[in-house]
C-alpha atoms as a PDB file:
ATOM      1  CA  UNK A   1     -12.397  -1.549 -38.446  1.00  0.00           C
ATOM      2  CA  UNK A   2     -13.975  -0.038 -35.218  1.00  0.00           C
ATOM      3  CA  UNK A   3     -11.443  -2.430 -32.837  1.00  0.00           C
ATOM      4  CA  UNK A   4      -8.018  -0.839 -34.563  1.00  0.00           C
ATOM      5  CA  UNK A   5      -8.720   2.322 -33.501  1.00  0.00           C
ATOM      6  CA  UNK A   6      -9.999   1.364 -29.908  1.00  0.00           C
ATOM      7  CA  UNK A   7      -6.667  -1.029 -29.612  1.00  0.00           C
ATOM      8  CA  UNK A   8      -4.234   1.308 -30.557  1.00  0.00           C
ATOM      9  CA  UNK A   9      -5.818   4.336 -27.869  1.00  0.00           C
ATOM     10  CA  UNK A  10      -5.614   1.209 -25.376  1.00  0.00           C
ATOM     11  CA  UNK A  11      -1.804   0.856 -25.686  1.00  0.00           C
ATOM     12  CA  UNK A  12      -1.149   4.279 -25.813  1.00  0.00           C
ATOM     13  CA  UNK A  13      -3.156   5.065 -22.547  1.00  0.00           C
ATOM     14  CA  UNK A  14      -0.900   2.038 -21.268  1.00  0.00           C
ATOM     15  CA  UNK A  15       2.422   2.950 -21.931  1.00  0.00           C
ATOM     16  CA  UNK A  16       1.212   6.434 -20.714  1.00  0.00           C
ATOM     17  CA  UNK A  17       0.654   5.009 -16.986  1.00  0.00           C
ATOM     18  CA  UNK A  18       4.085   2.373 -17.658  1.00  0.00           C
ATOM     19  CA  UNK A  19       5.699   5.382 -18.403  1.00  0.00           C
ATOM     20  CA  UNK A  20       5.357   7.018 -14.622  1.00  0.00           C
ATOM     21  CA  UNK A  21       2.889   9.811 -14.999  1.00  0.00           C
ATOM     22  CA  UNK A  22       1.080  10.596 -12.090  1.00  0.00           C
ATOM     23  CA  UNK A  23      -1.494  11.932 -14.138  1.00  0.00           C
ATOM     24  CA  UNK A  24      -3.726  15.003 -13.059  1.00  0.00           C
ATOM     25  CA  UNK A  25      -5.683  12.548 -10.521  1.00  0.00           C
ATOM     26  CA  UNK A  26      -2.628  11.423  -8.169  1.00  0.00           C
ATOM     27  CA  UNK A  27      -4.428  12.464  -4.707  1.00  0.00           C
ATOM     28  CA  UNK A  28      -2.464   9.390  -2.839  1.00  0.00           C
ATOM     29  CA  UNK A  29       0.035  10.985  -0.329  1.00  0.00           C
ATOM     30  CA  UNK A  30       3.727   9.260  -0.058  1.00  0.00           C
ATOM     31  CA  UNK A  31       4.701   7.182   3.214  1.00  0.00           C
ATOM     32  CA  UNK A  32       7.143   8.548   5.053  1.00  0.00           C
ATOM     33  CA  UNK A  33       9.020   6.567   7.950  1.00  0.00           C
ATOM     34  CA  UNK A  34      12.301   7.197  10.124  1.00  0.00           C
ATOM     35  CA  UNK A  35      13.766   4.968  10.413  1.00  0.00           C
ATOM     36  CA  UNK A  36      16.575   5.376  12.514  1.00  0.00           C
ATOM     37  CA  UNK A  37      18.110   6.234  14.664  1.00  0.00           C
ATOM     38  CA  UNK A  38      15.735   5.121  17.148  1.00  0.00           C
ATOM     39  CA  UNK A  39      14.892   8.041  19.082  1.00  0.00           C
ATOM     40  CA  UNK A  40      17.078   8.687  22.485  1.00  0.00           C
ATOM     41  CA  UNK A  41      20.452  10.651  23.557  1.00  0.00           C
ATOM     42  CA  UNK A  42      22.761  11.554  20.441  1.00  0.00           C
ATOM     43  CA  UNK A  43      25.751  13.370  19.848  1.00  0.00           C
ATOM     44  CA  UNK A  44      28.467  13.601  17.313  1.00  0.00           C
ATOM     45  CA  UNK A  45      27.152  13.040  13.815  1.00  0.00           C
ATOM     46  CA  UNK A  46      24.000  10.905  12.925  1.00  0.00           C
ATOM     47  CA  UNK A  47      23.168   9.560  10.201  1.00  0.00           C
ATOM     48  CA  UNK A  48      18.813   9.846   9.987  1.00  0.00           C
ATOM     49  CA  UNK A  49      17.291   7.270   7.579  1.00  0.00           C
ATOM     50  CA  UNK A  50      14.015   7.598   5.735  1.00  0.00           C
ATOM     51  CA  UNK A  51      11.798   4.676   4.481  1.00  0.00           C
ATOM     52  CA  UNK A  52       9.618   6.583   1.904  1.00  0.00           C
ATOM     53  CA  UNK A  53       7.076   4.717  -0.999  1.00  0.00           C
ATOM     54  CA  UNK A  54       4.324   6.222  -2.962  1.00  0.00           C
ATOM     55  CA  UNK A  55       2.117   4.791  -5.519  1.00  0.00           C
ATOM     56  CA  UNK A  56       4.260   5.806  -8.559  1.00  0.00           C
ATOM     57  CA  UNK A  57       7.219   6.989  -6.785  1.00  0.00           C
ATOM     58  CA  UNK A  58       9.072   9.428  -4.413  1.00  0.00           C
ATOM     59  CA  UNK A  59      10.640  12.786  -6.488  1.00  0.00           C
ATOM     60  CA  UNK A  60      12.341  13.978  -2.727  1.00  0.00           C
ATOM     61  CA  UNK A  61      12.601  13.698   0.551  1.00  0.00           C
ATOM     62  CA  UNK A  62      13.442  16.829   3.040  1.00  0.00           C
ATOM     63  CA  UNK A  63      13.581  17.229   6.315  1.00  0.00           C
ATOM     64  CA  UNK A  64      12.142  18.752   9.014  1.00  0.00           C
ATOM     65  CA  UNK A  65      13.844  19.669  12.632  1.00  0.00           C
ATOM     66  CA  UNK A  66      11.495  21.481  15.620  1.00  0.00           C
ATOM     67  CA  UNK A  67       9.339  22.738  12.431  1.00  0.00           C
ATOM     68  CA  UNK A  68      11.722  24.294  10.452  1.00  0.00           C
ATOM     69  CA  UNK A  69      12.883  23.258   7.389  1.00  0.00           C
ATOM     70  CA  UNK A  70      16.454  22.051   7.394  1.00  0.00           C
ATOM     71  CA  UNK A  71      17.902  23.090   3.527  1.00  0.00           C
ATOM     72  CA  UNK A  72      18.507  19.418   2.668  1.00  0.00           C
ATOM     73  CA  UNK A  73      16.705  17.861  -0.721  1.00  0.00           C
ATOM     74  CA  UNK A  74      17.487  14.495  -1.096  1.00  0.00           C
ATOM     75  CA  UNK A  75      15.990  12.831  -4.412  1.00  0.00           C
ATOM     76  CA  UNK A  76      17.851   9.414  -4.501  1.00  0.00           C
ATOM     77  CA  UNK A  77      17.540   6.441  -2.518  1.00  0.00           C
ATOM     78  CA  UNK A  78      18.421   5.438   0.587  1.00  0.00           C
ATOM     79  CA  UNK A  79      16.959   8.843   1.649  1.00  0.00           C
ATOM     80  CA  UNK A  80      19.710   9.889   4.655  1.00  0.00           C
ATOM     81  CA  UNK A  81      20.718  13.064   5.941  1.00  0.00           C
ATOM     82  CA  UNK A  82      24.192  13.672   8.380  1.00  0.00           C
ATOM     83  CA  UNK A  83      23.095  15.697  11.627  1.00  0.00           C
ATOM     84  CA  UNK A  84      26.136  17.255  13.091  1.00  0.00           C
ATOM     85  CA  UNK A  85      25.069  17.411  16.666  1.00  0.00           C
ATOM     86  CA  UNK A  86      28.050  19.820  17.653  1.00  0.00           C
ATOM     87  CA  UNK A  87      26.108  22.711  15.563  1.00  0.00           C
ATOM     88  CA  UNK A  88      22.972  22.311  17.575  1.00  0.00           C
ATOM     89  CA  UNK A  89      22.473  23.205  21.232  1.00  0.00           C
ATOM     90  CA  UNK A  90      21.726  20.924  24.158  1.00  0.00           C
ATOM     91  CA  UNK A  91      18.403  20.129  24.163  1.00  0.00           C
ATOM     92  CA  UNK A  92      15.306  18.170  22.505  1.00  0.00           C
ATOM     93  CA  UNK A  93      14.594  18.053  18.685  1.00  0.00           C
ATOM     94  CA  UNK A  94      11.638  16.554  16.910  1.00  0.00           C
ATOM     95  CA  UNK A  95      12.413  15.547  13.559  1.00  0.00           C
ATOM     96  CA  UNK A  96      10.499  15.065  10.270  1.00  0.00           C
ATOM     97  CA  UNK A  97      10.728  14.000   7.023  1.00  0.00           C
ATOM     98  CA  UNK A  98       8.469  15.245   4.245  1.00  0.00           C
ATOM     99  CA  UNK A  99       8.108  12.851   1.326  1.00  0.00           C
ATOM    100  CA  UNK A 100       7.045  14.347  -2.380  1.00  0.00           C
ATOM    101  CA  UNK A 101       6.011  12.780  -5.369  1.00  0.00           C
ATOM    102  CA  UNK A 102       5.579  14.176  -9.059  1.00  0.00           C
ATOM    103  CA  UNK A 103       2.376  15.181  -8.427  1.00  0.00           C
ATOM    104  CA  UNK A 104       3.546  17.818  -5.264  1.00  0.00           C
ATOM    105  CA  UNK A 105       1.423  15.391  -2.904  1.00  0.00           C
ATOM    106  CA  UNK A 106       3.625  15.357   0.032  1.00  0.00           C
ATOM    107  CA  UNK A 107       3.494  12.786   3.402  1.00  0.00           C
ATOM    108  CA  UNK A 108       5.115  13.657   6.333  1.00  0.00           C
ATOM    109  CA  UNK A 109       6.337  10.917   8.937  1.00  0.00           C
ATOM    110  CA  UNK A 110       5.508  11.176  12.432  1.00  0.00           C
ATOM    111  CA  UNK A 111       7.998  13.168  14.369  1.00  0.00           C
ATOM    112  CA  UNK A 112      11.419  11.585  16.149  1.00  0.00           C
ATOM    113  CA  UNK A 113      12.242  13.207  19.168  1.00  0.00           C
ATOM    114  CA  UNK A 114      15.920  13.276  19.335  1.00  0.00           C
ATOM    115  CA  UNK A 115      18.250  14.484  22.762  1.00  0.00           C
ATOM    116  CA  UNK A 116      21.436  16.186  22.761  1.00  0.00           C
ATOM    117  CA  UNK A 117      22.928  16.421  26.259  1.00  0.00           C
ATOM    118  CA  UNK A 118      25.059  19.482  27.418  1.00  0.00           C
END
């Protein structure tokens, strides 16, 4: 009698974590990568792609230009984002992307320095 109960808390702790909860102990950030362009002279519009994973999964991506927070949430795979150049002034931008999973852990990728000639 002892083993039903025990069996039964087993497959409902299982189908808990199959289920995609993050659970109150998800420390593990998400991995965040651009991955292209590759970094250089652009102009006209470019398309930035993100390769993002976590451990359960990614909720959103946003992204990040010269540390400011471009107003772009992008929750479904392949994460990309159009940059219209012609809005933007000559010069260098750094870009980031900022991965977040259900849990509000969030990765950030290394920053992509990006040209835009006059």
């Amino acid at each position: 009698m002892l083993y039903r109960p025990v069996g039964l808390l087993l497959i409902t702790i299982a189908l808990a974590t199959s289920c995609g909860s993050d659970g109150p102990d998800d420390n593990t950030l998400p991995v965040v990568t651009i991955t292209g362009p590759a970094p250089g002279v652009v102009s006209g519009t470019v398309t930035l792609t993100v390769s993002a994973t976590d451990n359960h999964r990614v909720a959103f991506v946003r992204w990040r230009v010269n540390s400011g927070l471009v107003a772009l949430v992008d929750s479904v795979p392949p994460y990309e984002f159009d940059w219209d150049t012609s809005t933007y002034a000559a010069g260098f931008y750094d870009w980031e992307a900022l991965a977040t999973d259900p849990s509000g852990n969030t990765g950030i990728s290394a920053p992509v320095e990006y040209t835009i000639s006059p």
